[in-house]
N, C-alpha and C. Protein backbone atom coordinates (compact mmCIF):
# COMPACT_ATOMS: atom_id res chain seq x y z
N UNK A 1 0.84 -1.19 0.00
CA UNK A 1 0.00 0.00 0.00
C UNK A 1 0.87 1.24 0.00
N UNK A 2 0.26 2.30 -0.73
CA UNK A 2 1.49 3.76 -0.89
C UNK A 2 0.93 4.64 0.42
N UNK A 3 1.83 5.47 0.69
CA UNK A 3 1.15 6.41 1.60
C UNK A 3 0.58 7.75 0.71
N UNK A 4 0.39 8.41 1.85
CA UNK A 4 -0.09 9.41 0.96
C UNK A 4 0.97 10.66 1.19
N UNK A 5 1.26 11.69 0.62
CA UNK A 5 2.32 12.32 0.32
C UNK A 5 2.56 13.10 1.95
N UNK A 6 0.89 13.53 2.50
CA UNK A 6 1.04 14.26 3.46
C UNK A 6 1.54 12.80 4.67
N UNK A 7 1.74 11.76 4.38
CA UNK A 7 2.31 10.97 5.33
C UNK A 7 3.94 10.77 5.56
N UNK A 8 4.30 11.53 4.44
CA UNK A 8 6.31 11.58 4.17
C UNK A 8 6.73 12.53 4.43
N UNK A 9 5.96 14.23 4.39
CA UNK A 9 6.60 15.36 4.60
C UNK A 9 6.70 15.11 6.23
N UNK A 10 7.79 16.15 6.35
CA UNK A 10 7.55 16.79 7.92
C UNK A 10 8.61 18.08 7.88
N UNK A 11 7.91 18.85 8.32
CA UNK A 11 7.99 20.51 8.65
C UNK A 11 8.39 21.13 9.24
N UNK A 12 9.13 21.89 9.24
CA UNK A 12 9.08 22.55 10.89
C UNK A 12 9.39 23.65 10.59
N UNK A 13 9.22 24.78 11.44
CA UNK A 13 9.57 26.36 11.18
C UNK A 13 8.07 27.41 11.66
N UNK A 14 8.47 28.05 11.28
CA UNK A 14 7.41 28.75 12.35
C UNK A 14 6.39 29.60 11.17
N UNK A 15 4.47 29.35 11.22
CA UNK A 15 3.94 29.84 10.51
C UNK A 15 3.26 30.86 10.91
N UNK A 16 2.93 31.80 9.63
CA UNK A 16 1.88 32.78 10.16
C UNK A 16 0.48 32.49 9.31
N UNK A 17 -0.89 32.41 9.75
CA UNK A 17 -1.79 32.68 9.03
C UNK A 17 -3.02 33.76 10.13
N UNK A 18 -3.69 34.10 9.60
CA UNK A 18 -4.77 34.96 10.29
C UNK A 18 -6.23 34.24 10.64
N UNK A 19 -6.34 34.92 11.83
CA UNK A 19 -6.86 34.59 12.52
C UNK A 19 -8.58 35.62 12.47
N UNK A 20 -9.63 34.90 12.67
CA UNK A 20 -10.69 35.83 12.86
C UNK A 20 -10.87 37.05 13.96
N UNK A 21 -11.11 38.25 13.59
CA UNK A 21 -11.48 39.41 14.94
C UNK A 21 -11.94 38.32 15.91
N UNK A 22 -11.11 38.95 16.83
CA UNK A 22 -12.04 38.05 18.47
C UNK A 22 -11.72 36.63 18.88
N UNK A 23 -10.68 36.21 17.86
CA UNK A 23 -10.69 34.75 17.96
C UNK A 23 -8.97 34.70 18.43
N UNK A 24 -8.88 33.38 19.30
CA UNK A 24 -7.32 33.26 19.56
C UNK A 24 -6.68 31.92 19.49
N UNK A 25 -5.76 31.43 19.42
CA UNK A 25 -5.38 30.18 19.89
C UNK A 25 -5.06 29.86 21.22
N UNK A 26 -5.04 28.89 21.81
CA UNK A 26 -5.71 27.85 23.21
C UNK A 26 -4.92 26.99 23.02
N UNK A 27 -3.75 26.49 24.15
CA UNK A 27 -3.83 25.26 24.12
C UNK A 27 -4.79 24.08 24.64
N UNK A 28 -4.61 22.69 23.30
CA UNK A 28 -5.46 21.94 23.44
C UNK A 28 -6.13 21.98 24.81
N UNK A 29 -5.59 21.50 25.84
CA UNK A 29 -5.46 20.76 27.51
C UNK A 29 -5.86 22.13 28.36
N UNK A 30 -6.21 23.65 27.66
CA UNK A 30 -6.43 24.74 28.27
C UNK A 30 -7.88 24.53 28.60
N UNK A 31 -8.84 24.02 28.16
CA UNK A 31 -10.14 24.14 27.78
C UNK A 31 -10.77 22.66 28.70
N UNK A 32 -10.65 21.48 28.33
CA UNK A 32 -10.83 20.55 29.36
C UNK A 32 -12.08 19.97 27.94
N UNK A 33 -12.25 20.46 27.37
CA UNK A 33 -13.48 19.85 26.40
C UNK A 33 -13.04 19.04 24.99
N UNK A 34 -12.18 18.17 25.16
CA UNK A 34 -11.30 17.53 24.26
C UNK A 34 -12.70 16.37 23.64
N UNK A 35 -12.22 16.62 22.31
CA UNK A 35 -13.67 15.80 21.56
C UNK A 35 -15.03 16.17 21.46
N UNK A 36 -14.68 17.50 21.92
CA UNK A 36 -16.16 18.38 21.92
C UNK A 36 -16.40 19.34 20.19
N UNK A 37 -17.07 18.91 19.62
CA UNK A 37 -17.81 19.66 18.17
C UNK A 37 -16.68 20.82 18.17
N UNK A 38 -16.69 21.42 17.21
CA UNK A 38 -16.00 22.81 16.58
C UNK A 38 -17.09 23.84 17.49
N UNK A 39 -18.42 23.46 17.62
CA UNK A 39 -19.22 24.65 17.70
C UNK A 39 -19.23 24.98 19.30
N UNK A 40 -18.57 23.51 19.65
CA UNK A 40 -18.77 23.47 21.48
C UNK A 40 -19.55 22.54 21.96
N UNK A 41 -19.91 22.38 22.53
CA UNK A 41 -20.55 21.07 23.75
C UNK A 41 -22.16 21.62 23.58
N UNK A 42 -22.27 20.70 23.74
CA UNK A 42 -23.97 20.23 24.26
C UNK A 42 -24.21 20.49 25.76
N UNK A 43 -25.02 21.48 25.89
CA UNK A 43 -25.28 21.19 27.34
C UNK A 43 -26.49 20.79 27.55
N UNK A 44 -27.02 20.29 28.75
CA UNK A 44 -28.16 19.32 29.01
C UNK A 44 -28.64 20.61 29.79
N UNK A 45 -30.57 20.53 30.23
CA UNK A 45 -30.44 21.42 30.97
C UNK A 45 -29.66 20.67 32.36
N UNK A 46 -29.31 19.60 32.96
CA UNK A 46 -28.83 19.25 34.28
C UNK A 46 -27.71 19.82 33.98
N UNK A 47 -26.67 20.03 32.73
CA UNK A 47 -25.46 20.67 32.85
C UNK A 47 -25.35 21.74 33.32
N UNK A 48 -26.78 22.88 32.56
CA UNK A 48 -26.71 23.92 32.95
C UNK A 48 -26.57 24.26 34.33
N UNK A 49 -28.20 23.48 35.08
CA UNK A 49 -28.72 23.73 36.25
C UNK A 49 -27.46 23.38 37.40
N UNK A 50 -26.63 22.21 37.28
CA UNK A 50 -25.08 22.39 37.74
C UNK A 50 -24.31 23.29 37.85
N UNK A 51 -23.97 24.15 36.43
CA UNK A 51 -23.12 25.21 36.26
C UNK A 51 -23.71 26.60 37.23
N UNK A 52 -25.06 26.82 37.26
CA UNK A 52 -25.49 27.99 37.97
C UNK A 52 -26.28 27.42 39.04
N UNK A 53 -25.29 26.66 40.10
CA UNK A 53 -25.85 26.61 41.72
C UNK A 53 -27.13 25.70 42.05
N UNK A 54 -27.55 24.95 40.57
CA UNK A 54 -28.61 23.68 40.84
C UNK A 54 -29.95 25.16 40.44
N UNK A 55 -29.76 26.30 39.79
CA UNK A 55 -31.28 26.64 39.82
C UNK A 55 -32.40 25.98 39.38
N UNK A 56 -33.77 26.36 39.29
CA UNK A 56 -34.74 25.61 38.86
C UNK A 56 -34.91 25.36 36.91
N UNK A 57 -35.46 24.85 36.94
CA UNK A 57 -35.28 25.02 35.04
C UNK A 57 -35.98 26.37 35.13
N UNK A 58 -37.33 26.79 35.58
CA UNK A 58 -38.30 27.90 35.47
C UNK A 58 -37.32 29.06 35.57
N UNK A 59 -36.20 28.93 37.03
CA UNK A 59 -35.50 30.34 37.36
C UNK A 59 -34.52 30.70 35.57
N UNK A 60 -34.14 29.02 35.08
CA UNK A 60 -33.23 29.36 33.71
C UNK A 60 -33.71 29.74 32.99
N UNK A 61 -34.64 29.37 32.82
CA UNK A 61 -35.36 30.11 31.22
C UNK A 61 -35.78 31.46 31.50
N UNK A 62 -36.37 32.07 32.58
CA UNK A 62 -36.86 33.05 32.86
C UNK A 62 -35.32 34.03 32.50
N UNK A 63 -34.24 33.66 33.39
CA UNK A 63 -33.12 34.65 33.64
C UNK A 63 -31.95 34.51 32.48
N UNK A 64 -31.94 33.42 31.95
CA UNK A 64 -31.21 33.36 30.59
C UNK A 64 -31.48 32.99 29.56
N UNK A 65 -32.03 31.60 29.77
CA UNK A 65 -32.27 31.07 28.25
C UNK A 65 -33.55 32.43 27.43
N UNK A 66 -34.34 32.28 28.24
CA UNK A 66 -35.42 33.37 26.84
C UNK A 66 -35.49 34.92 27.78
N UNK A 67 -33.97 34.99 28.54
CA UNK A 67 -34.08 36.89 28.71
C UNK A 67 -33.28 37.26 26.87
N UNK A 68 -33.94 38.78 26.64
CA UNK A 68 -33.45 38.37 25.18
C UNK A 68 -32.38 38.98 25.33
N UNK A 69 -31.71 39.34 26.28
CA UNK A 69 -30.41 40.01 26.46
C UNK A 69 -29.38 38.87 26.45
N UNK A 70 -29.44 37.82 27.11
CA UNK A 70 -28.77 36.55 26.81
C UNK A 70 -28.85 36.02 25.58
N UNK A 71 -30.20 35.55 25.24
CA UNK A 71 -30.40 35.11 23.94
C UNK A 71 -30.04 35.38 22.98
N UNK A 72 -29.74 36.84 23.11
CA UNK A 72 -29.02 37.57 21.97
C UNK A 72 -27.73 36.96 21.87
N UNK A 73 -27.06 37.25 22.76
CA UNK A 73 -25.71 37.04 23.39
C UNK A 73 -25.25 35.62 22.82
N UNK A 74 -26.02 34.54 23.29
CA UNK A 74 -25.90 33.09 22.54
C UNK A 74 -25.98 33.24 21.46
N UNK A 75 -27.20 33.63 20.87
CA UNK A 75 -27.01 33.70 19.49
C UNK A 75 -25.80 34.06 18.51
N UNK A 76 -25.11 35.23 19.00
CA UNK A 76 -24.33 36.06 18.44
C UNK A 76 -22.87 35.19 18.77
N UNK A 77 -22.51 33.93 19.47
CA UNK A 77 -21.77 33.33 20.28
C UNK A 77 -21.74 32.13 18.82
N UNK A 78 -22.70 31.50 18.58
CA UNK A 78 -23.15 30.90 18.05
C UNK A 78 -22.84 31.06 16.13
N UNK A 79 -23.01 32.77 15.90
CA UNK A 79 -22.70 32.90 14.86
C UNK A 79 -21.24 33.04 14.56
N UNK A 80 -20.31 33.70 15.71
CA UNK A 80 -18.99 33.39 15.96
C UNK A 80 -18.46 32.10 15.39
N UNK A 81 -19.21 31.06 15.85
CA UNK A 81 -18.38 30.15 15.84
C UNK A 81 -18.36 29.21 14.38
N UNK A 82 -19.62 29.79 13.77
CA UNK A 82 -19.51 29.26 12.57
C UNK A 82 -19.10 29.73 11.78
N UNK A 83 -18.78 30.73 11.98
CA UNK A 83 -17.68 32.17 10.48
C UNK A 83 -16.34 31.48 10.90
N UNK A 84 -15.99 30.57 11.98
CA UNK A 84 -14.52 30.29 12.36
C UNK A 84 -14.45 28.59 11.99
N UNK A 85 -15.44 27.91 11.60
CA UNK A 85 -15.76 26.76 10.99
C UNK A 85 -15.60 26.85 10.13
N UNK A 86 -15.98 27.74 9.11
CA UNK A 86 -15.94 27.86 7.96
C UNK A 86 -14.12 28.60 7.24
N UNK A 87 -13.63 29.26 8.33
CA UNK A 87 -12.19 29.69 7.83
C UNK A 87 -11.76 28.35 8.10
N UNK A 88 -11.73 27.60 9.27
CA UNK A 88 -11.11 26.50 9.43
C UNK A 88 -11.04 25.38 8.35
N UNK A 89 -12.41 24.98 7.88
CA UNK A 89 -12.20 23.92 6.43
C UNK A 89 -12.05 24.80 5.15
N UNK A 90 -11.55 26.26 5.11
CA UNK A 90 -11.39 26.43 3.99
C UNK A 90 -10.08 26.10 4.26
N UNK A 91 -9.02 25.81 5.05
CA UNK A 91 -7.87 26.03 5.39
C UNK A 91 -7.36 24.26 5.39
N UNK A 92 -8.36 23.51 5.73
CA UNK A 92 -8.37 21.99 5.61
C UNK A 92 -7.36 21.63 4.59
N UNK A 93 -6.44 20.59 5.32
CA UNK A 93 -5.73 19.80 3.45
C UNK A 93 -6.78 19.17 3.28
C-alpha cells in the first residue's frame, strides 16, 4: 500500500496565518473539552442547572435562556463560531 504524500513530509519552522477578529489560539489541555464539536458542547439542561448553583429550570429560562439580552448574546456566540468553521475547512488539506 502507498502512503499518501502528506504521510512523508515533515515541517518545521514557524507559521503565520490569520486569525478571525475576536478569535485566539488555546492550548489543546487549556479548555478541558477535548472531543467536543467545533461549535462546542452540548449542554443538558442538568449541565446547565449544575453550572449555575442547581437553579430551577423555570429560574433558567426566565433569567437566561429566553431573557433576550442573553439570547441575543448566545445567538451572536453561536454565529462566531460558525464564520470560524468555515475559515477553518477552507484552510483543511
Amino acid at each position: 500500500m502507498s502512503q499518501s504524500l502528506l504521510d512523508q513530509i515533515e515541517v518545521t519552522g514557524t507559521f503565520r496565518f490569520p486569525l478571525p477578529d475576536g478569535m485566539k489560539l488555546v492550548p489543546v489541555d487549556s479548555h478541558g473539552y477535548e472531543g467536543e464539536s467545533l461549535t462546542g458542547r452540548w449542554w443538558t439542561m442538568k449541565d446547565l442547572r449544575e453550572w449555575c448553583a442547581n437553579k430551577s429550570v423555570d429560574w433558567l429560562k426566565d433569567n437566561i435562556l429566553e431573557n433576550p439580552r442573553y439570547s441575543r448574546e448566545i445567538e451572536q456566540w453561536n454565529a462566531k463560531a460558525k464564520s470560524f468553521i468555515k475559515v477553518v475547512a477552507a484552510h483543511e488539506v
